[in-house]
C-alpha atoms as a PDB file:
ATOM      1  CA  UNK A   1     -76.092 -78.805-112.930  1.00  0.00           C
ATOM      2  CA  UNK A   2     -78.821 -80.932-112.860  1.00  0.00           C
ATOM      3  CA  UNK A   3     -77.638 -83.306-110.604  1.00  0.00           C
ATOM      4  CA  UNK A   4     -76.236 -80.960-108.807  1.00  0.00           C
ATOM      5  CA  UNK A   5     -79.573 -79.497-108.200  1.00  0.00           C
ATOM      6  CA  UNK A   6     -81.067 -82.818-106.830  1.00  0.00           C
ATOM      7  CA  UNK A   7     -78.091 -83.260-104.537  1.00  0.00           C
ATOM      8  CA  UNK A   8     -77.297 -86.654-107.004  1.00  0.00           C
ATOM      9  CA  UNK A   9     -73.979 -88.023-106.362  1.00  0.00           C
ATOM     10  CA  UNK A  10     -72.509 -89.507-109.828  1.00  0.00           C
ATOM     11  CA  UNK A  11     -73.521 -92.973-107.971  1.00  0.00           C
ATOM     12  CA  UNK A  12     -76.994 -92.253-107.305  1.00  0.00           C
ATOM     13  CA  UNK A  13     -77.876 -90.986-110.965  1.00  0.00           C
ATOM     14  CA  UNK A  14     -75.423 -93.607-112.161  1.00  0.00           C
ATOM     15  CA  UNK A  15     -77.822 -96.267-110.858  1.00  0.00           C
ATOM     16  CA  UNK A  16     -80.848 -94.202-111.257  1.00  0.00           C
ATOM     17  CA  UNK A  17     -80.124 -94.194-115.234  1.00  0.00           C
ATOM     18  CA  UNK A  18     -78.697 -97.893-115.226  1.00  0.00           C
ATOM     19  CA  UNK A  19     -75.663 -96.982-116.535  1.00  0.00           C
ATOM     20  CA  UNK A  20     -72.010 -97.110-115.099  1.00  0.00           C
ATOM     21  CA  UNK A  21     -70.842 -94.506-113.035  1.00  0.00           C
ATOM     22  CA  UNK A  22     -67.633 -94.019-115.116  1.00  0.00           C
ATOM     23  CA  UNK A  23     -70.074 -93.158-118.088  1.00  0.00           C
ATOM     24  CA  UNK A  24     -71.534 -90.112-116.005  1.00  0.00           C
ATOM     25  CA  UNK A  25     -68.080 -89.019-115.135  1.00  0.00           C
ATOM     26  CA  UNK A  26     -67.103 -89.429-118.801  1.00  0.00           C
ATOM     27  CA  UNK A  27     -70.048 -87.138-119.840  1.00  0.00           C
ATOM     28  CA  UNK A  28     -69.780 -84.836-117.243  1.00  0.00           C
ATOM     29  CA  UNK A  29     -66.033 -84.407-118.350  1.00  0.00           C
ATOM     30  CA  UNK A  30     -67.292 -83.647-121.959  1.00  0.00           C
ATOM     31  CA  UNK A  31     -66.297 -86.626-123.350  1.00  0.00           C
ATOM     32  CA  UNK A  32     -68.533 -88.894-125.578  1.00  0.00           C
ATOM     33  CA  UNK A  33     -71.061 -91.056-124.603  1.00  0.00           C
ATOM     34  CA  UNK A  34     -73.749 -93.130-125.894  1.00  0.00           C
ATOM     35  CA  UNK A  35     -77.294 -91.638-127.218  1.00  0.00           C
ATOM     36  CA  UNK A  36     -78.445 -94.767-125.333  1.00  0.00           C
ATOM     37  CA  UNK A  37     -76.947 -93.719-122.029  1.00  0.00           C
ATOM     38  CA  UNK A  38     -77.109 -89.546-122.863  1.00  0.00           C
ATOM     39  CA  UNK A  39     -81.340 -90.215-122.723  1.00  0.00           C
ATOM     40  CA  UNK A  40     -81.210 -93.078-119.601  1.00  0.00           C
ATOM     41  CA  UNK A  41     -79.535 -90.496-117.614  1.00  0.00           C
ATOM     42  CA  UNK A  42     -82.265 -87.302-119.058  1.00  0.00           C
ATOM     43  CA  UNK A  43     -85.050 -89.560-117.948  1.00  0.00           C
ATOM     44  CA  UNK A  44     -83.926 -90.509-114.365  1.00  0.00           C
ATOM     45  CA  UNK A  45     -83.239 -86.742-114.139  1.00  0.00           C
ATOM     46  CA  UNK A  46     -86.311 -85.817-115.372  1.00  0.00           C
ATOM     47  CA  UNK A  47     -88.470 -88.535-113.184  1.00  0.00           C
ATOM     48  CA  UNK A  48     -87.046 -86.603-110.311  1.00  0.00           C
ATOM     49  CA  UNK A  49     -88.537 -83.724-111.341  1.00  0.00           C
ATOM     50  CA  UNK A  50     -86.280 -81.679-113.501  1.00  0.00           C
ATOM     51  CA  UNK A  51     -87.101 -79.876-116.583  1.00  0.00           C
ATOM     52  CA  UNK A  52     -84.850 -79.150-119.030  1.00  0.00           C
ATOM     53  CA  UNK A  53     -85.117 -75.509-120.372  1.00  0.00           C
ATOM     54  CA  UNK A  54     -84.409 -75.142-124.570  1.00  0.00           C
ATOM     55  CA  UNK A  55     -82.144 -72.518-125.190  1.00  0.00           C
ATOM     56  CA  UNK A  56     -84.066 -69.287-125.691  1.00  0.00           C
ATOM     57  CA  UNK A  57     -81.423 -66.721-125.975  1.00  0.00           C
ATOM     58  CA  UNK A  58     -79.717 -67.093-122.674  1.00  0.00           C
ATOM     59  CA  UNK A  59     -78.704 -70.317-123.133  1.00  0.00           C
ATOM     60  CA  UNK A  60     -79.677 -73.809-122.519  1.00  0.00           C
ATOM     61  CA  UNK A  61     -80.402 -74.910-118.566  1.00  0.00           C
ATOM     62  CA  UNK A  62     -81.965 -76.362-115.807  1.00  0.00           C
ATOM     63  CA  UNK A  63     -84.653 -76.060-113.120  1.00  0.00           C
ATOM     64  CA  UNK A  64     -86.621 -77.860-110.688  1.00  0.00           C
ATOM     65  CA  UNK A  65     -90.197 -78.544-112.358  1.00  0.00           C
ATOM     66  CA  UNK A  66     -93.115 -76.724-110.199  1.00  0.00           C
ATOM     67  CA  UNK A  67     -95.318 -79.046-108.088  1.00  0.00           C
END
């Protein structure tokens, strides 16, 4: 969702993160993944300017931090 919200393809948050594009696809699949990779990929997300919401009820999520 997050990527999704950027317009990311796997590739570009792949190399955003420095990590291999199979290990987004892998994640993204539900599989496992390194903690290592899990918080590259959470920090090139949120340099871009997302913000992680904690869940409060209605579930974890997304959006677009304000400017």
């Amino acid at each position: 969702m997050a990527r999704a919200a950027l317009g990311w393809t796997t590739q570009d948050l792949a190399r955003e993160a420095s990590v291999g594009a199979n290990t987004i696809n892998r994640f993204e699949a539900g599989q496992d993944a390194r903690v290592s990779s899990v918080d590259k990929m959470r920090a090139a997300l949120e340099a871009a300017g997302v913000e992680f919401i904690p869940q409060n009820g209605g579930g974890a999520g997304v959006r677009m931090r304000q400017p």
